[in-house]
PDB file of N, CA and C in Angstrom:
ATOM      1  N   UNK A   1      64.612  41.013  44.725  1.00  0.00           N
ATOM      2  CA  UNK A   1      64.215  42.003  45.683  1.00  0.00           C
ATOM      3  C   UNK A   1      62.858  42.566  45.252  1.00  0.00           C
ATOM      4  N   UNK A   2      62.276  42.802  46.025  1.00  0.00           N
ATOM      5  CA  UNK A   2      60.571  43.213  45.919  1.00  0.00           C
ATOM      6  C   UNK A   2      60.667  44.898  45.775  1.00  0.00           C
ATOM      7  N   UNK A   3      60.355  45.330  44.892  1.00  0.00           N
ATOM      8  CA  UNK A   3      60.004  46.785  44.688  1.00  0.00           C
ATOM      9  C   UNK A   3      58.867  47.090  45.696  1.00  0.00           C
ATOM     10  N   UNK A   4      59.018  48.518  46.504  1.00  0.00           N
ATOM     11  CA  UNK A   4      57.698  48.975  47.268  1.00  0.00           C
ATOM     12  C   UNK A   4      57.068  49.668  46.637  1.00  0.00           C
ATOM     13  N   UNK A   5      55.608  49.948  46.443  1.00  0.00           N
ATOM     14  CA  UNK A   5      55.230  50.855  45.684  1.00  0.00           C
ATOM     15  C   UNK A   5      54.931  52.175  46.409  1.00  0.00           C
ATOM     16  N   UNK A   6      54.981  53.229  45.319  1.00  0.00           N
ATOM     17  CA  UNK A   6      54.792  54.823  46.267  1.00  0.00           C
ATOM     18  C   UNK A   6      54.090  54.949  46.717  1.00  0.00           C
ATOM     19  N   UNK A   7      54.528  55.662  48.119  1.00  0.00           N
ATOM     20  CA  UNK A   7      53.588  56.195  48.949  1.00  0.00           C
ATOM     21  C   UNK A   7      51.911  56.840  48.336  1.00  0.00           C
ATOM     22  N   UNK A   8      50.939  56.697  48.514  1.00  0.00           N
ATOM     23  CA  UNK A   8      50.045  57.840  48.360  1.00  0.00           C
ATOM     24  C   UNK A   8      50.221  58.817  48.523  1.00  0.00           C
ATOM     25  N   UNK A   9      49.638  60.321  47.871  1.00  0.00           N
ATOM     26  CA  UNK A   9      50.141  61.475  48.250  1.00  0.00           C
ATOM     27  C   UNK A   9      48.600  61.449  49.154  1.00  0.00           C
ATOM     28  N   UNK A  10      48.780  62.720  50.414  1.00  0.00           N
ATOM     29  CA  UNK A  10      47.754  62.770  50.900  1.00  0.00           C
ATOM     30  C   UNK A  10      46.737  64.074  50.705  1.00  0.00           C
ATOM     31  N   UNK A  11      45.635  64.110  50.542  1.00  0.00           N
ATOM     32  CA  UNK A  11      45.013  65.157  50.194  1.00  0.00           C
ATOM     33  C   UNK A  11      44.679  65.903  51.386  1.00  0.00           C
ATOM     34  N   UNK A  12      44.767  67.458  51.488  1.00  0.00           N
ATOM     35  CA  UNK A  12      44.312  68.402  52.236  1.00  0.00           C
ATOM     36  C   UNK A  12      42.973  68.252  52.651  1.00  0.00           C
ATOM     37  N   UNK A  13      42.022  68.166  51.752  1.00  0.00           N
ATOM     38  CA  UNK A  13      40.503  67.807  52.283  1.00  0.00           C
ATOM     39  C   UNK A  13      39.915  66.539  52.764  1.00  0.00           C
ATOM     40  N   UNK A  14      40.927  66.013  52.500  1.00  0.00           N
ATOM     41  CA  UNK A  14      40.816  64.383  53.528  1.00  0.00           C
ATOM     42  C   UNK A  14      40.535  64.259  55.108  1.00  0.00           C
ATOM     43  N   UNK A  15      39.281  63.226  55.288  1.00  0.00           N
ATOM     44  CA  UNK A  15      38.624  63.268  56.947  1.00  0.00           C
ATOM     45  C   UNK A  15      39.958  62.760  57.539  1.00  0.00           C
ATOM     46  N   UNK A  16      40.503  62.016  57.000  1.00  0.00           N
ATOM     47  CA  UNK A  16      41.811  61.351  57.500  1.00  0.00           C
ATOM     48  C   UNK A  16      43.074  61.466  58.167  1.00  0.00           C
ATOM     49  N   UNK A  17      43.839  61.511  58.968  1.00  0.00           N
ATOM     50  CA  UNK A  17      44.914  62.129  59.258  1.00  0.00           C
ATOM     51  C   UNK A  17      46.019  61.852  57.824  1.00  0.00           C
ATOM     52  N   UNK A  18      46.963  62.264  58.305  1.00  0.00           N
ATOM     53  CA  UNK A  18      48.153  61.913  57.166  1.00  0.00           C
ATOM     54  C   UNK A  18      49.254  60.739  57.915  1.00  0.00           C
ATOM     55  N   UNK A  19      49.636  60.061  56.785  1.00  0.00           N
ATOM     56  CA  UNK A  19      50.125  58.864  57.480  1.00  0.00           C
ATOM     57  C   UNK A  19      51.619  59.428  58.022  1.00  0.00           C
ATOM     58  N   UNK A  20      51.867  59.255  59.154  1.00  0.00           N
ATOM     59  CA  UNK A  20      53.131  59.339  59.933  1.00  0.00           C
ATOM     60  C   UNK A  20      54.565  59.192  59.144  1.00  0.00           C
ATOM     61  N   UNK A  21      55.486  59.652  58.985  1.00  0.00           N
ATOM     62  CA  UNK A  21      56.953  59.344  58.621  1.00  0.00           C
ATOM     63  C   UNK A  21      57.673  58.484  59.379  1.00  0.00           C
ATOM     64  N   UNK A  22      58.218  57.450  58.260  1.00  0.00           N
ATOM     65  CA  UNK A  22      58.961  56.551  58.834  1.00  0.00           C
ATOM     66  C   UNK A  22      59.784  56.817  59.932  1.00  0.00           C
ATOM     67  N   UNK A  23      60.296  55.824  60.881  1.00  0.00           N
ATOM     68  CA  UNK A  23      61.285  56.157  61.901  1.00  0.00           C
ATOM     69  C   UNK A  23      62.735  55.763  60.813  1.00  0.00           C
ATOM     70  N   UNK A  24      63.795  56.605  60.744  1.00  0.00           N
ATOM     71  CA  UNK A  24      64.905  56.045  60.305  1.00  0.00           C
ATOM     72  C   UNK A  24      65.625  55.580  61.498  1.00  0.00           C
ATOM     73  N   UNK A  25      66.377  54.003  60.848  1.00  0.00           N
ATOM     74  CA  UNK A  25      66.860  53.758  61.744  1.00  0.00           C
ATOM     75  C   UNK A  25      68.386  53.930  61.445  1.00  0.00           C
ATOM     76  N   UNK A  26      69.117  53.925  62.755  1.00  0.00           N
ATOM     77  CA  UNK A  26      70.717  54.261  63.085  1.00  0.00           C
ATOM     78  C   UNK A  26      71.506  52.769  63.881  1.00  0.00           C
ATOM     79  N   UNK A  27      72.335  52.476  62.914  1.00  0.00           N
ATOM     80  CA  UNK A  27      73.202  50.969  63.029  1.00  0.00           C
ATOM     81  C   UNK A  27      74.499  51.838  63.419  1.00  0.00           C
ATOM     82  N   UNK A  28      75.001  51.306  64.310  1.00  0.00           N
ATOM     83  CA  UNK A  28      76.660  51.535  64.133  1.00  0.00           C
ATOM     84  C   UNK A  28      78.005  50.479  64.504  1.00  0.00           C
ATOM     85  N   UNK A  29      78.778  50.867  63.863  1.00  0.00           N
ATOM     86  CA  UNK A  29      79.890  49.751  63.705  1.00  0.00           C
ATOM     87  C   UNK A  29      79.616  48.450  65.314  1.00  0.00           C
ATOM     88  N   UNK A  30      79.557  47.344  65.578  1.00  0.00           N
ATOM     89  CA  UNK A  30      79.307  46.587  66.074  1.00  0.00           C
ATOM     90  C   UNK A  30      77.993  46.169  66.134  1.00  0.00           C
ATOM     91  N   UNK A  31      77.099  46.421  65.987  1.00  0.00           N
ATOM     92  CA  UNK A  31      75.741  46.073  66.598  1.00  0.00           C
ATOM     93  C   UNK A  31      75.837  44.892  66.290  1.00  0.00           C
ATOM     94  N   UNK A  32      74.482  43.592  67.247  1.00  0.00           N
ATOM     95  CA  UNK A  32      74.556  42.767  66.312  1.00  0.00           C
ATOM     96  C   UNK A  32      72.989  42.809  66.263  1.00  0.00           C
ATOM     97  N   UNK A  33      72.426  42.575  64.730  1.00  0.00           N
ATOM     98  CA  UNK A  33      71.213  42.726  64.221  1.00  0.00           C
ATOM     99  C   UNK A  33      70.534  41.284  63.595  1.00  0.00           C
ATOM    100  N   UNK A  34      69.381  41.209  63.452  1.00  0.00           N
ATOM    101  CA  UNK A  34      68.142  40.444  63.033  1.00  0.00           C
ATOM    102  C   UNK A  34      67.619  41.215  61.629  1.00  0.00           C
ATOM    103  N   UNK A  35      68.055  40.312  60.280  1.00  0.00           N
ATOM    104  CA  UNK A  35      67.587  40.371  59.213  1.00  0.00           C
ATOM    105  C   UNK A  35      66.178  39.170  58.511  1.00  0.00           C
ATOM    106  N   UNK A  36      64.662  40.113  58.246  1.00  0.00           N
ATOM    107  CA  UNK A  36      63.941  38.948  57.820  1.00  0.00           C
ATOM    108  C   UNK A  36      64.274  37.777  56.971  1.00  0.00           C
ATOM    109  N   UNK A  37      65.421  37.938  56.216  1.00  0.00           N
ATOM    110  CA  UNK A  37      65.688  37.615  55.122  1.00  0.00           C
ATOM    111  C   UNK A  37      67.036  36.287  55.301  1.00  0.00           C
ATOM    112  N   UNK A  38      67.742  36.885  55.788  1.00  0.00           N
ATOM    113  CA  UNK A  38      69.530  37.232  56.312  1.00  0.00           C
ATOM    114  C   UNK A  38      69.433  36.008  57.591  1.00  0.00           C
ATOM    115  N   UNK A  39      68.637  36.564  58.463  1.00  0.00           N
ATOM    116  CA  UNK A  39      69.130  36.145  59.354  1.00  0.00           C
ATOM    117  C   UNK A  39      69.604  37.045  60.983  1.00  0.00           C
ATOM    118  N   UNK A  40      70.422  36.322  61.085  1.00  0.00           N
ATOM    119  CA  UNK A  40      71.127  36.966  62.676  1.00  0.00           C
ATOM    120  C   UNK A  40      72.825  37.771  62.307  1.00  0.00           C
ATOM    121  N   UNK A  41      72.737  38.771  62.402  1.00  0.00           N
ATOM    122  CA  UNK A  41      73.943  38.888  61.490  1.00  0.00           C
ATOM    123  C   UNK A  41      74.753  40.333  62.634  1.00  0.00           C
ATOM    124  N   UNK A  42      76.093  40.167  62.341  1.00  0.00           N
ATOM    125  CA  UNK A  42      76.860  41.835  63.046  1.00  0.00           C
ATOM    126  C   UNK A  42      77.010  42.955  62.258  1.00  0.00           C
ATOM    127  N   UNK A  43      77.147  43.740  62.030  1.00  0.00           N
ATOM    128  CA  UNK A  43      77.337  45.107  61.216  1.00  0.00           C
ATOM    129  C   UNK A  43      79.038  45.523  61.472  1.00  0.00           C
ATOM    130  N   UNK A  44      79.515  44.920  60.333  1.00  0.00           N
ATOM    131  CA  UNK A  44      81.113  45.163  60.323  1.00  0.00           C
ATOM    132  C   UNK A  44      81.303  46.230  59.335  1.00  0.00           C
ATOM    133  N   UNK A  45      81.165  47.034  58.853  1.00  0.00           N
ATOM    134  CA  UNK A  45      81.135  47.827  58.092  1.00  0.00           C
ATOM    135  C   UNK A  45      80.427  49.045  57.703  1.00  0.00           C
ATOM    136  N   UNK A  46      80.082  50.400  58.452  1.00  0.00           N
ATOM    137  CA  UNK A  46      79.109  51.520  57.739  1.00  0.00           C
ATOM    138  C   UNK A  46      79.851  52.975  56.896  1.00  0.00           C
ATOM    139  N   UNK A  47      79.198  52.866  55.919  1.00  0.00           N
ATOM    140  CA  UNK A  47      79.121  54.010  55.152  1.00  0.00           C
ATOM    141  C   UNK A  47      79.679  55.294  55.506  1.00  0.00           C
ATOM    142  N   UNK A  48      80.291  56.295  55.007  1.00  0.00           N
ATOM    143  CA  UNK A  48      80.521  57.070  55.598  1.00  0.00           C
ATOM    144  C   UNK A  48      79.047  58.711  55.584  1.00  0.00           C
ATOM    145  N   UNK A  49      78.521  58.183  54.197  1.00  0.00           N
ATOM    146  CA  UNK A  49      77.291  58.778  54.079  1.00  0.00           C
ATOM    147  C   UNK A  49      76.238  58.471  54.818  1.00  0.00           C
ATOM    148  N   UNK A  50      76.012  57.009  55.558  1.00  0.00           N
ATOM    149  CA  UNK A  50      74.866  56.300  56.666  1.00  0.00           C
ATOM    150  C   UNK A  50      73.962  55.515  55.422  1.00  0.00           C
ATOM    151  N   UNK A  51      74.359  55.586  53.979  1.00  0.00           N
ATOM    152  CA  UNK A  51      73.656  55.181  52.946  1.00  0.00           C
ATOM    153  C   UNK A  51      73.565  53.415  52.777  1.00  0.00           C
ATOM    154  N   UNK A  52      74.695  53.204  53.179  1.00  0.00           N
ATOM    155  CA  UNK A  52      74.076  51.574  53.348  1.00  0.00           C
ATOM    156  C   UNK A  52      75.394  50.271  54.762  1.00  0.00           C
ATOM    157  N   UNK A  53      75.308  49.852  54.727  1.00  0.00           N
ATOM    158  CA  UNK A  53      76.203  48.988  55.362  1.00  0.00           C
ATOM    159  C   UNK A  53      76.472  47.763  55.232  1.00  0.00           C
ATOM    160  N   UNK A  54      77.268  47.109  55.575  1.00  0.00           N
ATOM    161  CA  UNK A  54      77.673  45.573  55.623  1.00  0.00           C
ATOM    162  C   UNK A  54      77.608  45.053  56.364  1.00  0.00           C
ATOM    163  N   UNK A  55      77.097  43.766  56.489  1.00  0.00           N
ATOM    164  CA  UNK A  55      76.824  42.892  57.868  1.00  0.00           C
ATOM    165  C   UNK A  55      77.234  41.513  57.688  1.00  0.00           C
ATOM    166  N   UNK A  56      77.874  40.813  57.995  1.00  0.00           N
ATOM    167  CA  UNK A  56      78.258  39.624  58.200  1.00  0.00           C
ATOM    168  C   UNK A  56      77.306  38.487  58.389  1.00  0.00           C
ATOM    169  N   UNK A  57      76.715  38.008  57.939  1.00  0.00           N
ATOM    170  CA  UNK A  57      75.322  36.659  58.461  1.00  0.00           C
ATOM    171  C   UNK A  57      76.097  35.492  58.663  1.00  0.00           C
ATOM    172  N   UNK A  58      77.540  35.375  59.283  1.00  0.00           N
ATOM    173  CA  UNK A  58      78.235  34.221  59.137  1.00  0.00           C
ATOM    174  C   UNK A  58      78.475  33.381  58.008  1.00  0.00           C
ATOM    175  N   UNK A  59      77.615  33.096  57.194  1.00  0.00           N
ATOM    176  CA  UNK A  59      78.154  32.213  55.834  1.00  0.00           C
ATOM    177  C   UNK A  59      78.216  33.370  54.570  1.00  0.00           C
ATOM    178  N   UNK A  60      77.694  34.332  54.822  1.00  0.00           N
ATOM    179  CA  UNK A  60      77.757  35.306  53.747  1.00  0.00           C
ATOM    180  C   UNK A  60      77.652  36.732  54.370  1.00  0.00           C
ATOM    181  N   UNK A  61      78.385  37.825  53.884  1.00  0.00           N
ATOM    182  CA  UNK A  61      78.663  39.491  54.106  1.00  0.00           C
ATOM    183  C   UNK A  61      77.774  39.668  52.915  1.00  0.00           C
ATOM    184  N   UNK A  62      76.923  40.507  53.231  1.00  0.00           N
ATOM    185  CA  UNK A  62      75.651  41.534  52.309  1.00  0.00           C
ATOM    186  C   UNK A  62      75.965  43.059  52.680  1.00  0.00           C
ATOM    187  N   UNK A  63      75.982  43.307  51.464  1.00  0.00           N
ATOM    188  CA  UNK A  63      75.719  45.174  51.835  1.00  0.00           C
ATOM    189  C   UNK A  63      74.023  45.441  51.780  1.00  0.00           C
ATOM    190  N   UNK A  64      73.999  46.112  52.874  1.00  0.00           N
ATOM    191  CA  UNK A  64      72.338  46.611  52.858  1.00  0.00           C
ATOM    192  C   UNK A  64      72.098  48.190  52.789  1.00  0.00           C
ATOM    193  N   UNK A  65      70.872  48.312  52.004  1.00  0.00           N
ATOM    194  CA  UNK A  65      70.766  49.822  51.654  1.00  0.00           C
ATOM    195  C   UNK A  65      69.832  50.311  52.638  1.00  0.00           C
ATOM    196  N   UNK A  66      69.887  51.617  52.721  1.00  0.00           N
ATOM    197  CA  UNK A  66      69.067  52.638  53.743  1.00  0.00           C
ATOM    198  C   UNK A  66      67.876  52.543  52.947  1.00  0.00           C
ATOM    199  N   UNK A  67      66.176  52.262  53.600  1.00  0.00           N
ATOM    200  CA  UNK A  67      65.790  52.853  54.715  1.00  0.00           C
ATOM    201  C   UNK A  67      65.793  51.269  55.966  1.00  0.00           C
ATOM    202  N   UNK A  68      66.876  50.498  55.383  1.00  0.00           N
ATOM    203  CA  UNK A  68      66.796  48.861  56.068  1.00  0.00           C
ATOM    204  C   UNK A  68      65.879  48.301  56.387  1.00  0.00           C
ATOM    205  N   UNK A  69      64.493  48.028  55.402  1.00  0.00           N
ATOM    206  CA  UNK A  69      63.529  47.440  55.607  1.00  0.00           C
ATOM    207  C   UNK A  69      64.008  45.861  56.252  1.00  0.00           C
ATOM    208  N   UNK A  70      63.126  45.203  57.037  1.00  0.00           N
ATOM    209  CA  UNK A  70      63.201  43.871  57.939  1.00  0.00           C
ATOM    210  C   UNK A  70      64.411  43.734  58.822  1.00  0.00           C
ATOM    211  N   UNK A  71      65.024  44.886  59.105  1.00  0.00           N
ATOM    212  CA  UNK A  71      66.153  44.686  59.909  1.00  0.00           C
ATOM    213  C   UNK A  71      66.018  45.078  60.777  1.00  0.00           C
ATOM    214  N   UNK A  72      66.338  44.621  62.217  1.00  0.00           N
ATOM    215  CA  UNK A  72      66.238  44.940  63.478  1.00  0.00           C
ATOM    216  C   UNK A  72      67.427  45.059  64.429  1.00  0.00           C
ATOM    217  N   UNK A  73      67.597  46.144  65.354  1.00  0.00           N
ATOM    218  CA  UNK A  73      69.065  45.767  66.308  1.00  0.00           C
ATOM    219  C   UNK A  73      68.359  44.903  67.161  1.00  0.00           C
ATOM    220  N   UNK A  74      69.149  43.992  67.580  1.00  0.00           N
ATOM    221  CA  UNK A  74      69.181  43.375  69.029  1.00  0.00           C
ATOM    222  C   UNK A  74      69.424  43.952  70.033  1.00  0.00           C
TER     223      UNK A  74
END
């Protein structure tokens, strides 16, 4: 798994805007989703915290952690 590296902090006197906050995204029990990695997979399983879930890719069940980078609902 690829480590992300930290955000920049942004400075007050910067011409720049500040970079936007992620959208979190929200899976719930059925969906069926698009993993970069994974594949085409259903979400049989969420957290009761929203902290990670399980998805089925047909030949293999992965638990995936929140903030679900490369994952998409269909």
């Amino acid at each position: 798994m690829t480590k992300r590296p930290a955000p920049r902090r942004h400075l007050p006197t910067s011409p720049f805007k500040a970079p936007a906050d992620p959208v979190l995204k929200h899976f719930t029990l059925g969906d069926r989703v698009s993993h970069d990695q994974h594949g085409l997979g259903k979400v049989i399983a969420v957290e009761a915290s929203g902290e990670a879930m399980l998805v089925d890719f047909g030949s293999q069940q992965t638990r995936i952690v929140s903030p679900y980078y490369g994952m998409h609902k269909l």
